[in-house]
Protein backbone atom coordinates (compact mmCIF):
# COMPACT_ATOMS: atom_id res chain seq x y z
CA UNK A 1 26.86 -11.07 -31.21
CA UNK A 2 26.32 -11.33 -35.09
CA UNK A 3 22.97 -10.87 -36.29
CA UNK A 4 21.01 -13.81 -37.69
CA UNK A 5 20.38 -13.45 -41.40
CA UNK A 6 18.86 -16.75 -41.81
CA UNK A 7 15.28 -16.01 -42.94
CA UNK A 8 16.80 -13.68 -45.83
CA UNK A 9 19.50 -15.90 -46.68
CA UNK A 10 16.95 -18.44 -47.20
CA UNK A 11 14.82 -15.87 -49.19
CA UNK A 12 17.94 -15.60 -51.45
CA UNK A 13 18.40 -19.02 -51.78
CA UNK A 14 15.46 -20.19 -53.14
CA UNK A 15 14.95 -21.23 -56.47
CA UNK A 16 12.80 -19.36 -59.22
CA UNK A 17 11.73 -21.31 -61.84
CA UNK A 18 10.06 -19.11 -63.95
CA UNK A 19 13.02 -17.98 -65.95
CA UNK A 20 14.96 -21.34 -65.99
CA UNK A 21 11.77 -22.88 -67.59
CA UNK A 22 11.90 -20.46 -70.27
CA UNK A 23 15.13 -20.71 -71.12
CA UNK A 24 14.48 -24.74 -70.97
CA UNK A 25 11.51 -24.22 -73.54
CA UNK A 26 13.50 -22.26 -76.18
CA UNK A 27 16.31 -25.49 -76.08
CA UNK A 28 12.95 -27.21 -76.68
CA UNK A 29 11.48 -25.10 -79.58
CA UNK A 30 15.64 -25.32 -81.04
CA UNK A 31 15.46 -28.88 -80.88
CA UNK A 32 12.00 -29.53 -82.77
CA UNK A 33 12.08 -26.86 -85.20
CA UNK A 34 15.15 -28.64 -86.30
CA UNK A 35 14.42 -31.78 -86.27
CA UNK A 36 11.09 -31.48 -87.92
CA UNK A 37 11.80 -28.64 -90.38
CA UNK A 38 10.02 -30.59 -93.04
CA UNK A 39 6.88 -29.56 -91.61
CA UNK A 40 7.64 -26.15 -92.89
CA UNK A 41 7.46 -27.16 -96.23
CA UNK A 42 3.79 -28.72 -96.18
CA UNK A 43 3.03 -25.39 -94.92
CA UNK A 44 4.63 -23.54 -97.87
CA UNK A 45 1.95 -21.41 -99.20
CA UNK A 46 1.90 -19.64 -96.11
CA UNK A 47 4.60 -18.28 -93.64
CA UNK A 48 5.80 -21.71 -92.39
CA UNK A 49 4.35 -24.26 -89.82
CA UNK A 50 3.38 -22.91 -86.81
CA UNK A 51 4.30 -23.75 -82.93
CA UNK A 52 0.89 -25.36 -82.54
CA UNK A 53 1.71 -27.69 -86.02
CA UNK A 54 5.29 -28.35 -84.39
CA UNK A 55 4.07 -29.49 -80.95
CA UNK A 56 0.74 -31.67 -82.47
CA UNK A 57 4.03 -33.31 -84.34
CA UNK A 58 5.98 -34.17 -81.49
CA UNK A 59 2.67 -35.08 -79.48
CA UNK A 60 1.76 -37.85 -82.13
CA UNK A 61 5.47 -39.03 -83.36
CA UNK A 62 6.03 -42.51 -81.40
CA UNK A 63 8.63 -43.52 -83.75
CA UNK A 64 12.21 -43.68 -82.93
CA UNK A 65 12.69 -40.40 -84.57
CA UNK A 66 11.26 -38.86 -81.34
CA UNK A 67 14.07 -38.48 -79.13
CA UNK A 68 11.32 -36.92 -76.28
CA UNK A 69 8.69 -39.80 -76.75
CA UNK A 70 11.34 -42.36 -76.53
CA UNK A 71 13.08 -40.80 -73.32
CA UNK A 72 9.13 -40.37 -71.79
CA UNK A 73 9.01 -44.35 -72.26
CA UNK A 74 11.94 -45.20 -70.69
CA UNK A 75 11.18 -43.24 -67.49
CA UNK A 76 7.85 -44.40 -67.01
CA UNK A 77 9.33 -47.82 -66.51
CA UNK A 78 12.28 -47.73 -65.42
CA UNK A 79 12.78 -49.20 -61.88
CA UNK A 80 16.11 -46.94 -60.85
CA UNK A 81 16.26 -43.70 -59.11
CA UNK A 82 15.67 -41.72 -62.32
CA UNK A 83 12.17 -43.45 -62.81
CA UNK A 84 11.35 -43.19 -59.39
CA UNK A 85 11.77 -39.46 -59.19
CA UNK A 86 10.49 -39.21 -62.47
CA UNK A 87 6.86 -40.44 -61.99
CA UNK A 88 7.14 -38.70 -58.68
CA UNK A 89 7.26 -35.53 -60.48
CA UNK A 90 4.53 -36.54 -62.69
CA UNK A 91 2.65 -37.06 -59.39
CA UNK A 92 3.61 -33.57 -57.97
CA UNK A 93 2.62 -31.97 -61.21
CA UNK A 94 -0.72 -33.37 -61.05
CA UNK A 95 -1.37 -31.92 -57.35
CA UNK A 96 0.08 -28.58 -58.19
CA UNK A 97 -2.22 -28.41 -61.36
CA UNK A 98 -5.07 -28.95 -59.19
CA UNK A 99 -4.06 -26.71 -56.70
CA UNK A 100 -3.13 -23.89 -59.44
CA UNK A 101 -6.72 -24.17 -61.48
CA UNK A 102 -5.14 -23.07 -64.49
CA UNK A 103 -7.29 -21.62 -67.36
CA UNK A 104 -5.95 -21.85 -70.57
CA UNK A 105 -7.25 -19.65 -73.35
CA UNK A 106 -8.06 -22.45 -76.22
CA UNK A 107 -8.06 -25.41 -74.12
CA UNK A 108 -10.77 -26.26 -71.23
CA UNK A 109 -8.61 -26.96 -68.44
CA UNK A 110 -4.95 -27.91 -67.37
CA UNK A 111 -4.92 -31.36 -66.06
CA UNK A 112 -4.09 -34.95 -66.20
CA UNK A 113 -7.92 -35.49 -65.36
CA UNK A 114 -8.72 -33.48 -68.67
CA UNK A 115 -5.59 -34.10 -70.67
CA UNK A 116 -5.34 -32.94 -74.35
CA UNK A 117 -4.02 -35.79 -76.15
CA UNK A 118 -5.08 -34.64 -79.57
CA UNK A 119 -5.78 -30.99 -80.12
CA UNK A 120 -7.82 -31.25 -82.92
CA UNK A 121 -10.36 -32.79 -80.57
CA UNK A 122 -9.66 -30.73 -77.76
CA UNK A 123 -13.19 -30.20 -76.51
CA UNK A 124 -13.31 -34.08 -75.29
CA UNK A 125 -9.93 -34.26 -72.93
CA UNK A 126 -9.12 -37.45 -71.25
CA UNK A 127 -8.93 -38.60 -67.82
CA UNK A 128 -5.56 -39.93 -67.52
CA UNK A 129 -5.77 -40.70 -63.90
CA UNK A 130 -6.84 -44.19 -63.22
CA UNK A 131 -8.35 -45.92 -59.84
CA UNK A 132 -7.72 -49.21 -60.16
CA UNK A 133 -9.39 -51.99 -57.93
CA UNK A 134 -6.41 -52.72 -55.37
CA UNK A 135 -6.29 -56.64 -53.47
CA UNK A 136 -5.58 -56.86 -50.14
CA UNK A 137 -1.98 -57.26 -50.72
CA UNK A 138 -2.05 -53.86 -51.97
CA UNK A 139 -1.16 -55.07 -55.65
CA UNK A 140 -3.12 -53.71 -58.23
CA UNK A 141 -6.09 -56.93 -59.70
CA UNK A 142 -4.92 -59.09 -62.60
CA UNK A 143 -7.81 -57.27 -64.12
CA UNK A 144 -6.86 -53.85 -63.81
CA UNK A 145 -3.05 -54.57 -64.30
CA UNK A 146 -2.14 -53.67 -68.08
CA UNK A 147 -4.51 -50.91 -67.81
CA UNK A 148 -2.38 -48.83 -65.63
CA UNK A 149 1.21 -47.23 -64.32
CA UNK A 150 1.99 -46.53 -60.50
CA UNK A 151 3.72 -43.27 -59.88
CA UNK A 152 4.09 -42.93 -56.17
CA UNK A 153 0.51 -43.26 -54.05
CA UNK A 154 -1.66 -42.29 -57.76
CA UNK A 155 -1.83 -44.45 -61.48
CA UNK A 156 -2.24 -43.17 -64.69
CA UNK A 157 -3.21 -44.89 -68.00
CA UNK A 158 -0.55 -47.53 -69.43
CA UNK A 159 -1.41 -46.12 -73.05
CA UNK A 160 2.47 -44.22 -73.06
CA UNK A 161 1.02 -42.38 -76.47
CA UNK A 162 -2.17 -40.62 -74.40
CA UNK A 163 0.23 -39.81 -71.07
CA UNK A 164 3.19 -38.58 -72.98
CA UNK A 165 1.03 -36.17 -75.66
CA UNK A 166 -1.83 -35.11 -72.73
CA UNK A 167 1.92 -34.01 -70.11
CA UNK A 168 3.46 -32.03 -73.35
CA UNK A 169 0.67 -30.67 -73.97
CA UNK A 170 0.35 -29.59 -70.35
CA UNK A 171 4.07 -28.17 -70.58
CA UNK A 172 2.98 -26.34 -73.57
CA UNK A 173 -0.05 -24.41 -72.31
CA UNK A 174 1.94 -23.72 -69.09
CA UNK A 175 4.59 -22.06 -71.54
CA UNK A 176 2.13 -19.98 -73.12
CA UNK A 177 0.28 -18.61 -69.94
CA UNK A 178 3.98 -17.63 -68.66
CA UNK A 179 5.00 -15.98 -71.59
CA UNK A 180 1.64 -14.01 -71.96
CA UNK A 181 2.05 -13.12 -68.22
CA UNK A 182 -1.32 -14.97 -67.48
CA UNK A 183 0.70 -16.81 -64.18
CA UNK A 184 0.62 -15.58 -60.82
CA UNK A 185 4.06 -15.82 -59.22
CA UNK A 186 2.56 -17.21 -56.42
CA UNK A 187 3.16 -21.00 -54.61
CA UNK A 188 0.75 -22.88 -56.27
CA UNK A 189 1.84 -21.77 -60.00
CA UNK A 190 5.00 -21.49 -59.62
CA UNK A 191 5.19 -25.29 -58.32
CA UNK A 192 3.64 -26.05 -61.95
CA UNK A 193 6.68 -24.36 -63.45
CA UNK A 194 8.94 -26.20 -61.06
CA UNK A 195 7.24 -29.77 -62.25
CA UNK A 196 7.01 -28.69 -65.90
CA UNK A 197 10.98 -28.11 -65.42
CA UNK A 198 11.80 -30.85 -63.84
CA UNK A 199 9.78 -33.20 -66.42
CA UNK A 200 10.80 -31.16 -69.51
CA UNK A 201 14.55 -31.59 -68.38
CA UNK A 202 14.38 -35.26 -67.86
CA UNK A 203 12.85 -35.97 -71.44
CA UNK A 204 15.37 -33.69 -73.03
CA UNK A 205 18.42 -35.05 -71.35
């Protein structure tokens, strides 16, 4: 009888997202060190602009320019497949970041309850995560409506410029605790990484 392999097989099988995530952060890095070079030259007198002046860039850039902001917009809403799974992954992110605890070094926390939308004023994060009052119907009050987005079962904030900047930001800090080998490659973290991929891959596509 042939021996059953399936438990190491399925070992095998599984995906590790560390690496991919990497190599989906560098096409990142390409892309706005391109297509914000001009930065560099504000920042002449020293040795050019920094990652930290690149991302605060693409964090605050809602203008067409912005081929991630735009792409972050049009998921958020869109009522197709590719939205749905979309703010699903938003969702999952946010359980695996609470799950994970993650401890930055310059930042407080890794959240969308504590979200860094703007990095020079990093020490008062906000709460992304809205509870709006529900009607019976199980439709969010007229009240409450243009405050907020539905992902699956949670909502977040409606203001697109706070969610997109506080989730990069999230993707960025996750980066730079992988590349400084301050991740564990255990379940919870490594479900970040998957989510951060998954996001990261949608707003770059």
């Amino acid at each position: 009888m042939p021996s059953d392999y399936k438990k190491e097989w399925m070992e095998k099988s599984a995906i590790d997202y560390f690496s991919p995530f990497m190599s989906l952060w560098l096409a990142c890095n390409s892309w706005y060190m391109s297509h914000y070079s001009d930065l560099n030259d504000s920042h002449s007198g020293s040795n050019g602009a920094t990652d930290r002046d690149f991302i605060n860039k693409l964090k605050e850039d809602t203008s067409g320019r912005n081929h991630f902001y735009k792409k972050f917009e049009e998921l958020i809403e869109k009522a197709g497949k590719e939205g749905i799974a979309f703010r699903t992954d938003l969702e999952l992110l946010h359980y695996a970041l609470d799950r994970a605890n993650l401890m930055p070094e310059r930042i407080n926390s890794c959240s969308l309850r504590s979200a860094v939308v703007n990095y020079q004023n990093k020490d008062n994060p906000i709460d992304l995560i809205k509870s709006p009052r529900i009607n019976q119907d199980g439709s969010v009050h007229a009240n409450d409506e243009a405050d907020v987005v539905k992902l699956d079962q949670l909502y977040i904030s409606s203001n697109r410029q706070h969610c997109f900047a506080g989730v990069l930001e999230i993707i960025y800090q996750v980066r730079n605790m992988l590349v400084h080998g301050k991740l564990n490659p255990d379940k919870d973290e490594h479900d970040v990484v998957k989510y951060c991929y998954r996001i990261l891959w949608e707003l770059m596509n």
